[in-house]
C-alpha atoms as a PDB file:
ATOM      1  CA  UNK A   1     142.666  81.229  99.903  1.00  0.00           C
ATOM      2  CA  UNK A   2     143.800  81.470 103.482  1.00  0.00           C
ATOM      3  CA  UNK A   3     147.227  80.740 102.590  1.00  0.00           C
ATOM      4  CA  UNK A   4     146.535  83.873 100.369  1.00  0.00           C
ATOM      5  CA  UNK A   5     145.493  85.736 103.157  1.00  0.00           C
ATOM      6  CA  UNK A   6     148.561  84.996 105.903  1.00  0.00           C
ATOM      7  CA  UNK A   7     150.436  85.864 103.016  1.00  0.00           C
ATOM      8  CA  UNK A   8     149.193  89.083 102.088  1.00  0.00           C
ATOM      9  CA  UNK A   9     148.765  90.143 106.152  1.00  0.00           C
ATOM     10  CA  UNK A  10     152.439  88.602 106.581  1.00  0.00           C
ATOM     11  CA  UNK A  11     153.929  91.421 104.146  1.00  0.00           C
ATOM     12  CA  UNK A  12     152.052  94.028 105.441  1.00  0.00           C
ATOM     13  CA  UNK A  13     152.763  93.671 109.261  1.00  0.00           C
ATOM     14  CA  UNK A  14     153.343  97.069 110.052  1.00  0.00           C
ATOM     15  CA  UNK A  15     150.541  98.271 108.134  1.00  0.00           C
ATOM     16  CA  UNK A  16     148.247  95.759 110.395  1.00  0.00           C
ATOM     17  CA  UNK A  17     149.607  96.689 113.616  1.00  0.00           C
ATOM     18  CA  UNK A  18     149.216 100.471 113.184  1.00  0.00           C
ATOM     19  CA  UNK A  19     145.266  99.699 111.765  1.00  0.00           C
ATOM     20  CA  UNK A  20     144.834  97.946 114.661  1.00  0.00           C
ATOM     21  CA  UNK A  21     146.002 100.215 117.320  1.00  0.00           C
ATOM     22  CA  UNK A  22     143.869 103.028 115.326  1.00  0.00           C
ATOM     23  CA  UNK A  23     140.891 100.706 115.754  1.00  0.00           C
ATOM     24  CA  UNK A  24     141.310 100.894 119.445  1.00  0.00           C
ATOM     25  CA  UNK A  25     141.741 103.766 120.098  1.00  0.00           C
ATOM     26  CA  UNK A  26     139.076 104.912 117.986  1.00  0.00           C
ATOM     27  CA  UNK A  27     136.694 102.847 119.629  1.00  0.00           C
ATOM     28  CA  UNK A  28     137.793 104.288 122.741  1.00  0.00           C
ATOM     29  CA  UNK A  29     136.719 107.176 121.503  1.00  0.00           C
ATOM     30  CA  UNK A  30     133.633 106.593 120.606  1.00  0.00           C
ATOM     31  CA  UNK A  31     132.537 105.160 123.547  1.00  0.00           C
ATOM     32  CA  UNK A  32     133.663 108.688 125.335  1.00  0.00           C
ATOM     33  CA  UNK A  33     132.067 110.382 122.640  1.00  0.00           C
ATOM     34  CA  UNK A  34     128.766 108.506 122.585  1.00  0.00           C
ATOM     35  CA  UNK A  35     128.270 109.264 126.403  1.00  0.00           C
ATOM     36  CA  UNK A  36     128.683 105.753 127.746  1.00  0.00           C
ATOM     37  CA  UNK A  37     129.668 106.160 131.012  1.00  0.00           C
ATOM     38  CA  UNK A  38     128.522 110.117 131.452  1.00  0.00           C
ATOM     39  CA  UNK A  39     125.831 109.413 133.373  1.00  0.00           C
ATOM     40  CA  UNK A  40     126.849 106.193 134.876  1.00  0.00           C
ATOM     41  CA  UNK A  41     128.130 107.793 138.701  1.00  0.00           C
ATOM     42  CA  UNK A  42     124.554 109.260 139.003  1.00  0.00           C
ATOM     43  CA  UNK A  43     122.626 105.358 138.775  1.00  0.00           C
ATOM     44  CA  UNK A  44     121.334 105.017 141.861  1.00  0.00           C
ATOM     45  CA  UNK A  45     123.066 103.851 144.563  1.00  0.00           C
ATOM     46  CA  UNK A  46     126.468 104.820 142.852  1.00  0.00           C
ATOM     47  CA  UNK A  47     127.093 107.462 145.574  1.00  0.00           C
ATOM     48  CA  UNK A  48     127.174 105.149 148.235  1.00  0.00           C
ATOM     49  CA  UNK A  49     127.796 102.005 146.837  1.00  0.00           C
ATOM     50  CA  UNK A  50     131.395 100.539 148.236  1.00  0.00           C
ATOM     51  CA  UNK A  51     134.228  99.358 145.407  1.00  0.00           C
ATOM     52  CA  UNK A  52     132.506  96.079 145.162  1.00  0.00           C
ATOM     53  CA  UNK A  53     129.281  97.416 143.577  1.00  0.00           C
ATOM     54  CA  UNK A  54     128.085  97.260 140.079  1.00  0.00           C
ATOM     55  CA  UNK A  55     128.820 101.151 139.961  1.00  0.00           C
ATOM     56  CA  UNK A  56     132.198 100.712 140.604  1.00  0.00           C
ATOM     57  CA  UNK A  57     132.966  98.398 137.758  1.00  0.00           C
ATOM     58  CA  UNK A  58     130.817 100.694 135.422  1.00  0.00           C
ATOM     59  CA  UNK A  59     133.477 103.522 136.646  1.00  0.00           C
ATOM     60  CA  UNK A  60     136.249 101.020 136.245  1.00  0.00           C
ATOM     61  CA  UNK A  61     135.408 100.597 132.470  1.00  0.00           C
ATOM     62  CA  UNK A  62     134.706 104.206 131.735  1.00  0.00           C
ATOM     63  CA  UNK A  63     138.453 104.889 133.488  1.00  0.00           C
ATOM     64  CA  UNK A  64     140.151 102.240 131.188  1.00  0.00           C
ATOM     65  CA  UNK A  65     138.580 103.403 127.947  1.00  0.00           C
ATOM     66  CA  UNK A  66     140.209 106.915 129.136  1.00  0.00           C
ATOM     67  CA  UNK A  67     143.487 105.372 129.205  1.00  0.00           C
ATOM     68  CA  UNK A  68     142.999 103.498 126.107  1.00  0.00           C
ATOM     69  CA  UNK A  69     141.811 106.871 124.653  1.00  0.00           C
ATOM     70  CA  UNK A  70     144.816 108.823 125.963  1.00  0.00           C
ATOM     71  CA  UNK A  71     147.802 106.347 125.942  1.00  0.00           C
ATOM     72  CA  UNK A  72     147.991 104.146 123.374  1.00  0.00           C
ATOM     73  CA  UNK A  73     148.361 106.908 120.632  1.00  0.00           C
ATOM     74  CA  UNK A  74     151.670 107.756 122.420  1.00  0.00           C
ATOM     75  CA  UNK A  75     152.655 104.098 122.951  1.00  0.00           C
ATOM     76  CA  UNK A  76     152.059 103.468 119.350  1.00  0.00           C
ATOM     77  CA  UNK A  77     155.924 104.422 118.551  1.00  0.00           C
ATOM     78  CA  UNK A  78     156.864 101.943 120.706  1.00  0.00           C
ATOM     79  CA  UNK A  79     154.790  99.024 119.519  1.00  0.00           C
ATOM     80  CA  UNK A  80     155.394  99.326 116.064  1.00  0.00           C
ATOM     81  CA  UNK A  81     159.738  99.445 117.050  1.00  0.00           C
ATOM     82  CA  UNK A  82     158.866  96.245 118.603  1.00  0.00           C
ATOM     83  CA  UNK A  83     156.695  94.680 115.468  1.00  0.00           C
ATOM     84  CA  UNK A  84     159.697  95.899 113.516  1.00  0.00           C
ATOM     85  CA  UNK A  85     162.266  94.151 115.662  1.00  0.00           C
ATOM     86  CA  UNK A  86     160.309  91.010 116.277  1.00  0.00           C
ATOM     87  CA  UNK A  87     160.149  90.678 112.719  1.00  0.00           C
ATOM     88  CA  UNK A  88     163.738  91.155 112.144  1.00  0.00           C
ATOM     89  CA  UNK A  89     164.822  88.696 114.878  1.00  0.00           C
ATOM     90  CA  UNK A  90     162.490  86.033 114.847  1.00  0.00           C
ATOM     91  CA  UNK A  91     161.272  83.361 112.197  1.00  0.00           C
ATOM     92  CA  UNK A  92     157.523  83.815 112.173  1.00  0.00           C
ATOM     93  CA  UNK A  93     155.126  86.171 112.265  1.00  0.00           C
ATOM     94  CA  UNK A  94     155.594  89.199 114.881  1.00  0.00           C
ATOM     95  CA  UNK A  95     151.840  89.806 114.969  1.00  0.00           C
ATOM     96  CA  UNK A  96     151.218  87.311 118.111  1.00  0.00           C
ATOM     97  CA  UNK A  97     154.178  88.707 120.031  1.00  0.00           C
ATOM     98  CA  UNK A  98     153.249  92.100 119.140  1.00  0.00           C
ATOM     99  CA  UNK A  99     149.752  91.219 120.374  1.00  0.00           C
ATOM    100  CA  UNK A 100     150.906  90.492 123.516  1.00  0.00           C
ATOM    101  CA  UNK A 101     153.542  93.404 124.135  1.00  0.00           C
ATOM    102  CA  UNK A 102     150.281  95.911 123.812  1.00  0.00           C
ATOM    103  CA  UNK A 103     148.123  93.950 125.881  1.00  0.00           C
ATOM    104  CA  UNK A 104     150.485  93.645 128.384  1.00  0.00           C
ATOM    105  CA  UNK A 105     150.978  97.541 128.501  1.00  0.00           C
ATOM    106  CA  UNK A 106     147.185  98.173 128.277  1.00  0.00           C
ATOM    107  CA  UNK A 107     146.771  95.739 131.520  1.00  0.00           C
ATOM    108  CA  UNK A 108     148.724  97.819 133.538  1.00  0.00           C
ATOM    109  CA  UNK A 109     146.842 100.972 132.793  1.00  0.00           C
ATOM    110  CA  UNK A 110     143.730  99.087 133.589  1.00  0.00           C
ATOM    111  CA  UNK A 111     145.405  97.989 136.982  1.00  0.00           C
ATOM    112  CA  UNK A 112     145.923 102.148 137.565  1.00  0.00           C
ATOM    113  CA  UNK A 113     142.312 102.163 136.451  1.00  0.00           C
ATOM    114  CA  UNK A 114     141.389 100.101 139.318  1.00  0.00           C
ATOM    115  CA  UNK A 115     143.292 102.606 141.635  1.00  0.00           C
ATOM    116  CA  UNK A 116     142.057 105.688 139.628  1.00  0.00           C
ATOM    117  CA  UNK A 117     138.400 104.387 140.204  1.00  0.00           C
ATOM    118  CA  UNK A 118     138.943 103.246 143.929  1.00  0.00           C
ATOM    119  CA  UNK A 119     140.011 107.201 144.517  1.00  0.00           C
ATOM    120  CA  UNK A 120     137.207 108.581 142.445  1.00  0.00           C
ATOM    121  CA  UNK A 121     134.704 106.686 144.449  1.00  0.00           C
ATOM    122  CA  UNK A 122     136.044 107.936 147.836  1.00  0.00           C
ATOM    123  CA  UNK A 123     136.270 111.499 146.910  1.00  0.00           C
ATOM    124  CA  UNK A 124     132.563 111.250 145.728  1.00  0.00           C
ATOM    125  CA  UNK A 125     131.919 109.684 148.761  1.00  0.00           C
ATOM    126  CA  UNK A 126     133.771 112.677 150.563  1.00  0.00           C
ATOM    127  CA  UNK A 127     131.614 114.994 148.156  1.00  0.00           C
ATOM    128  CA  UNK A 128     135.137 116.646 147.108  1.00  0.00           C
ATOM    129  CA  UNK A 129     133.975 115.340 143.268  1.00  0.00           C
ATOM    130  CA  UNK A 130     130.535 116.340 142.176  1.00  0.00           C
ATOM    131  CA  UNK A 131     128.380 114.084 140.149  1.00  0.00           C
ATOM    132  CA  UNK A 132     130.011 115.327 137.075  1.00  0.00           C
ATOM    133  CA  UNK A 133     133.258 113.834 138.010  1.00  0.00           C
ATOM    134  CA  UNK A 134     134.825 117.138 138.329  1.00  0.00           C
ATOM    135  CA  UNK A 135     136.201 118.488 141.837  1.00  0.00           C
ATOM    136  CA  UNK A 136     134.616 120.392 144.545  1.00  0.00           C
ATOM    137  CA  UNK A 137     137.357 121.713 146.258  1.00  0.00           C
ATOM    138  CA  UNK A 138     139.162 124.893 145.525  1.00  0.00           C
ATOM    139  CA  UNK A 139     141.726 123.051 147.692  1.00  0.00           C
ATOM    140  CA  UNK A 140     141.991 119.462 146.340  1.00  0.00           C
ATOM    141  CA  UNK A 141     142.219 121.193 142.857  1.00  0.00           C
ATOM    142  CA  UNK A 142     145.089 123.462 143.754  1.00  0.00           C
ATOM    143  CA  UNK A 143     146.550 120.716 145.529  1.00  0.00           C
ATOM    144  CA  UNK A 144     146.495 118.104 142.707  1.00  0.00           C
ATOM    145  CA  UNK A 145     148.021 120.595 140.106  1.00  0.00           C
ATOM    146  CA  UNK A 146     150.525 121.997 142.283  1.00  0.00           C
ATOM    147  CA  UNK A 147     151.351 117.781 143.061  1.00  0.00           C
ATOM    148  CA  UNK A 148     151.383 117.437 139.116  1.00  0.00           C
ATOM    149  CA  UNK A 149     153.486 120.429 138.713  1.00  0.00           C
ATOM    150  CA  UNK A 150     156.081 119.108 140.947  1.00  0.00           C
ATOM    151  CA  UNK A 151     156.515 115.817 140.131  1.00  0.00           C
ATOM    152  CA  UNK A 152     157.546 116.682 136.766  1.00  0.00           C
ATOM    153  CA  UNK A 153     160.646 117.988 138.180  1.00  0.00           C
ATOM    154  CA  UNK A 154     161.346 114.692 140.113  1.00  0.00           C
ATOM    155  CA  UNK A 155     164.550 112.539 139.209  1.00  0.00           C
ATOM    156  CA  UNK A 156     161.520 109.067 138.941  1.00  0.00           C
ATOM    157  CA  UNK A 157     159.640 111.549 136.186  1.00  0.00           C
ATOM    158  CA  UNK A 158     162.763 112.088 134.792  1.00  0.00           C
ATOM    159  CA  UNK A 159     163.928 108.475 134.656  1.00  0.00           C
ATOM    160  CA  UNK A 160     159.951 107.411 133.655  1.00  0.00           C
ATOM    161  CA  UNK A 161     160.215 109.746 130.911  1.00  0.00           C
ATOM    162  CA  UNK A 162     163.439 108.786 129.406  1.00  0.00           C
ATOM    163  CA  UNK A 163     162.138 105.487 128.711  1.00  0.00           C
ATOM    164  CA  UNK A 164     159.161 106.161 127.296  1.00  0.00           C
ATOM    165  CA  UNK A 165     161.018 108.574 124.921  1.00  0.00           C
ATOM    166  CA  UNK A 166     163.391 106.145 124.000  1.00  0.00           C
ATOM    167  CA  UNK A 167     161.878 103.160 122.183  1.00  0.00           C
ATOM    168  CA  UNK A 168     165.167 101.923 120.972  1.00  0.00           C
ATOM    169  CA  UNK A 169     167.065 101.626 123.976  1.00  0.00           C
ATOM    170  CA  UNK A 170     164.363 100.492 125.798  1.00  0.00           C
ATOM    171  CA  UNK A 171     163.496  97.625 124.046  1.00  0.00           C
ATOM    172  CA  UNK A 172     167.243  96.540 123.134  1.00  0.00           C
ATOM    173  CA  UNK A 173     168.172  96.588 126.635  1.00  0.00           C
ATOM    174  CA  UNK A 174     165.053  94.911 128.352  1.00  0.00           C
ATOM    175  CA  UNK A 175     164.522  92.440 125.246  1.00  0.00           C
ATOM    176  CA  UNK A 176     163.830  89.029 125.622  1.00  0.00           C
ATOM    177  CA  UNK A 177     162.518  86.491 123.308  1.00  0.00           C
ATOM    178  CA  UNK A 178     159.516  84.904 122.844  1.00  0.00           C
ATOM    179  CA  UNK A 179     155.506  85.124 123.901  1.00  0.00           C
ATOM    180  CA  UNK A 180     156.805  85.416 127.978  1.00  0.00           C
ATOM    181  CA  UNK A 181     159.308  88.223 127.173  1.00  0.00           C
ATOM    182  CA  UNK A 182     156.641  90.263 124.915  1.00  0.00           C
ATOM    183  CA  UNK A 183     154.624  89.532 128.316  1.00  0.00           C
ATOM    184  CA  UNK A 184     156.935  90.975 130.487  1.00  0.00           C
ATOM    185  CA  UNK A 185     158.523  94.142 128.426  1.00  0.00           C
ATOM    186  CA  UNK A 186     155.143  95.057 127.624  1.00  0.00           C
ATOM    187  CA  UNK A 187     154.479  95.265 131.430  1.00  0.00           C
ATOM    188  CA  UNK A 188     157.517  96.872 132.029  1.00  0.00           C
ATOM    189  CA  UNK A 189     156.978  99.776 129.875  1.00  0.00           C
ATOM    190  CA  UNK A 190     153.053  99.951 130.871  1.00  0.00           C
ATOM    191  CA  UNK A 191     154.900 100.450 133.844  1.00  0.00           C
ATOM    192  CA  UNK A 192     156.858 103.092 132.928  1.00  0.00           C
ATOM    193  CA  UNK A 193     154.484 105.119 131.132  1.00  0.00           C
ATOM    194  CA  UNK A 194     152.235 105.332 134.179  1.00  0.00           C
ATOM    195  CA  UNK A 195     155.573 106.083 136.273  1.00  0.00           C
ATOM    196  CA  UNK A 196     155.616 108.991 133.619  1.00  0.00           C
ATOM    197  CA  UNK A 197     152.399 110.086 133.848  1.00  0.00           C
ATOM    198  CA  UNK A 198     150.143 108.977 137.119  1.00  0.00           C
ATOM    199  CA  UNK A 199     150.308 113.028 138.145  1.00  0.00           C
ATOM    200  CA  UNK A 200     148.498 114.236 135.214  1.00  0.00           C
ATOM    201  CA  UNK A 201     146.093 111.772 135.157  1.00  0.00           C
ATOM    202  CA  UNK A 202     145.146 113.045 138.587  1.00  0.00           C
ATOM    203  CA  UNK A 203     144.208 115.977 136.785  1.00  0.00           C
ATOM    204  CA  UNK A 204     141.514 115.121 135.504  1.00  0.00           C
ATOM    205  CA  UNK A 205     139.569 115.457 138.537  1.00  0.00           C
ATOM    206  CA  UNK A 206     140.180 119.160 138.331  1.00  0.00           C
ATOM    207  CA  UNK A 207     138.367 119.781 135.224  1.00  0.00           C
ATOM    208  CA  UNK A 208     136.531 117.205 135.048  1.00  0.00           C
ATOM    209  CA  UNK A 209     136.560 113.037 134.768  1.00  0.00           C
ATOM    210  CA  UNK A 210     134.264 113.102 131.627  1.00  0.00           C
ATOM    211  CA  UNK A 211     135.013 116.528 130.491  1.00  0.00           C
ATOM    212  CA  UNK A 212     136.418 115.024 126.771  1.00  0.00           C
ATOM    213  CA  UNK A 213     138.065 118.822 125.620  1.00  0.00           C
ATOM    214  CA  UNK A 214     139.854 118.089 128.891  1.00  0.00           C
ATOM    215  CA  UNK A 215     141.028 114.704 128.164  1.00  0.00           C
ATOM    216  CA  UNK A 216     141.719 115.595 124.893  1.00  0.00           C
ATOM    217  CA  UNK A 217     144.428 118.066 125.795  1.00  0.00           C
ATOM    218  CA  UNK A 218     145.908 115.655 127.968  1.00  0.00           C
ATOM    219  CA  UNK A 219     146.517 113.116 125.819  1.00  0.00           C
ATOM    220  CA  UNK A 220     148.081 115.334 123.602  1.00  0.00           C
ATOM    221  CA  UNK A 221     150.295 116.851 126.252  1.00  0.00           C
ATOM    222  CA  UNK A 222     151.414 113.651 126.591  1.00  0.00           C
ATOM    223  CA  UNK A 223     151.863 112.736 123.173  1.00  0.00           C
ATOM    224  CA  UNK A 224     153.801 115.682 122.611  1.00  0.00           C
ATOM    225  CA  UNK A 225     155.809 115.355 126.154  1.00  0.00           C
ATOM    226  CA  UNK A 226     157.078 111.800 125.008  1.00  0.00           C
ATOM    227  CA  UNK A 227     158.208 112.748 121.274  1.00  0.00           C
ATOM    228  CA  UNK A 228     158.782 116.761 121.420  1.00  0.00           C
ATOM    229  CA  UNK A 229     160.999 119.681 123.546  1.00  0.00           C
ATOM    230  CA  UNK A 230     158.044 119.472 126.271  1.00  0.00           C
ATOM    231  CA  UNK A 231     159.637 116.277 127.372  1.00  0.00           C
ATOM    232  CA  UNK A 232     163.109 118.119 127.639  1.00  0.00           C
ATOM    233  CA  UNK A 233     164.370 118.562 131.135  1.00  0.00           C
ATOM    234  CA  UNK A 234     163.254 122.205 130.132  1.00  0.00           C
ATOM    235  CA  UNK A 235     160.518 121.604 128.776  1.00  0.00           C
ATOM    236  CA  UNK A 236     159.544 120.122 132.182  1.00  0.00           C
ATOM    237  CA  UNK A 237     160.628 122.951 134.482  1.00  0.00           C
ATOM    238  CA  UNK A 238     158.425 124.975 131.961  1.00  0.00           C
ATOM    239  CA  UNK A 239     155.192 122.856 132.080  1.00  0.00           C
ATOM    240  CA  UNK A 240     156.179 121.913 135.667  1.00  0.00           C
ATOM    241  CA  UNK A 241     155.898 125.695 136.906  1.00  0.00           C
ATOM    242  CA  UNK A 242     153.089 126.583 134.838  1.00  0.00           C
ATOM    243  CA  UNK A 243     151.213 123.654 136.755  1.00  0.00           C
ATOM    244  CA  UNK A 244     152.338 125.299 140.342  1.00  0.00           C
ATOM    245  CA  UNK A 245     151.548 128.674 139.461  1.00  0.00           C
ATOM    246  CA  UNK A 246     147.913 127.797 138.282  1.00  0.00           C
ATOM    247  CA  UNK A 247     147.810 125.689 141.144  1.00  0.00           C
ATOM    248  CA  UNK A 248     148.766 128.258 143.774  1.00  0.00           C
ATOM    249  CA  UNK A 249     146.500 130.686 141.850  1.00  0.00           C
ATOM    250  CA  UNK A 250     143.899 127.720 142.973  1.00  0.00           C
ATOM    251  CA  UNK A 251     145.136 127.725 146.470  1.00  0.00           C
ATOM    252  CA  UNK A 252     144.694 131.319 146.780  1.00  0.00           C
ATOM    253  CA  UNK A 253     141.435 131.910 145.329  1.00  0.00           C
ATOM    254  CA  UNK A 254     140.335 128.668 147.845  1.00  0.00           C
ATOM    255  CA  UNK A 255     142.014 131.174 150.664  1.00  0.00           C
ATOM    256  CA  UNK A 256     139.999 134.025 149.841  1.00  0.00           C
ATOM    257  CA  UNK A 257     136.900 132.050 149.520  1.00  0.00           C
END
């Protein structure tokens, strides 16, 4: 029976790896949608408490299922290329090493987590982010999408981007075999996807940390940035100056205020 089993999950591979990833992400999902973590930055003694508190990790967690929520769907591509090259190069199963390539990438988005939560707990402390995880400031808004808007003209977002767009030469050139180099290219291209998109996620305080329409429309901004024209180098001087002109729009509303 279980040799049944490993047989019948060894022929479907890809089919495995894709349910899998949906599983994640859905659950990601849910736990946005359900309201875990909505109300966690208002438990007492979450205003004040430094990053070692409980409220901090409980921040932490919320952050990462974000990222899970918003990143893996565009990784996906990715991860199945490198299920579908594992399994043409090596002699067993591709599911382990695969395994490892997305946790990999998903650990460094929970390392930016741990930066992304370490800068949401000093601008509460600051009282530039209200207890609905949304900014403040007329200023630190315009600020962070004018930032956002211009680092998508930058020659790193460019280089970031290409990567992440493509799979193929990515993985063919950094490839190396076995479970230590499914460790390390998944880290290098968690690595490049937050190279690619650190800015926008900075945008979230704008509108709001927990607003989910918002993070919604960012993850498929991304999506579309890494696999459409908005990822073009024109596609980025559009979206790019869209983000500066709402941002001085900000700016100046904050002036006349």
């Amino acid at each position: 029976m279980l040799n049944q089993v490993v047989e019948w999950i060894a022929r479907r591979e890809r089919g495995v790896v894709g349910a899998a990833l949906g599983l994640i992400v859905v659950l990601a999902w849910v736990f946005l949608l359900t309201g875990a973590g909505v109300d966690m930055p208002d438990m007492p003694g979450m205003r004040h408490a430094g990053p070692e508190g409980a409220g901090f990790v409980v921040v932490f967690v919320m952050w990462t299922a974000m990222m899970v929520a918003m990143m893996l769907p565009s990784a996906a591509p990715t991860i199945l290329l490198f299920a579908a090259l594992m399994r043409s190069r090596a002699t067993t199963s591709p599911l382990p090493a695969t395994g490892l390539f997305a946790g990999a990438y998903m650990i460094i988005w929970a390392a930016f987590s741990v930066a992304a939560t370490t800068a949401h707990w000093a601008l509460q402390r600051a009282e530039l982010v209200s207890p609905e995880m949304r900014s403040t400031s007329y200023v630190l808004g315009g600020l962070l999408l004018v930032a956002a808007g211009v680092y998508q003209l930058t020659p790193l977002k460019d280089a970031c981007l290409g990567r992440c767009r493509s799979p193929i030469q990515f993985l063919t050139r950094h490839w190396k075999p076995g479970p230590a180099g499914a460790l390390r290219v998944g880290l290098l291209h968690g690595a490049y996807c937050v190279g690619c998109c650190w800015a926008l996620m900075g945008l979230l305080f704008v509108a709001g940390v927990m607003n989910l329409l918002w993070v919604a429309a960012m993850a498929v901004f991304v999506l579309m940035e890494k696999t459409t024209l908005l990822g073009t180098r024109l596609g980025r001087i559009a979206s790019g100056a869209s983000l500066m002109v709402a941002g001085a729009v900000v700016l100046a509303v904050a002036w006349v205020r």
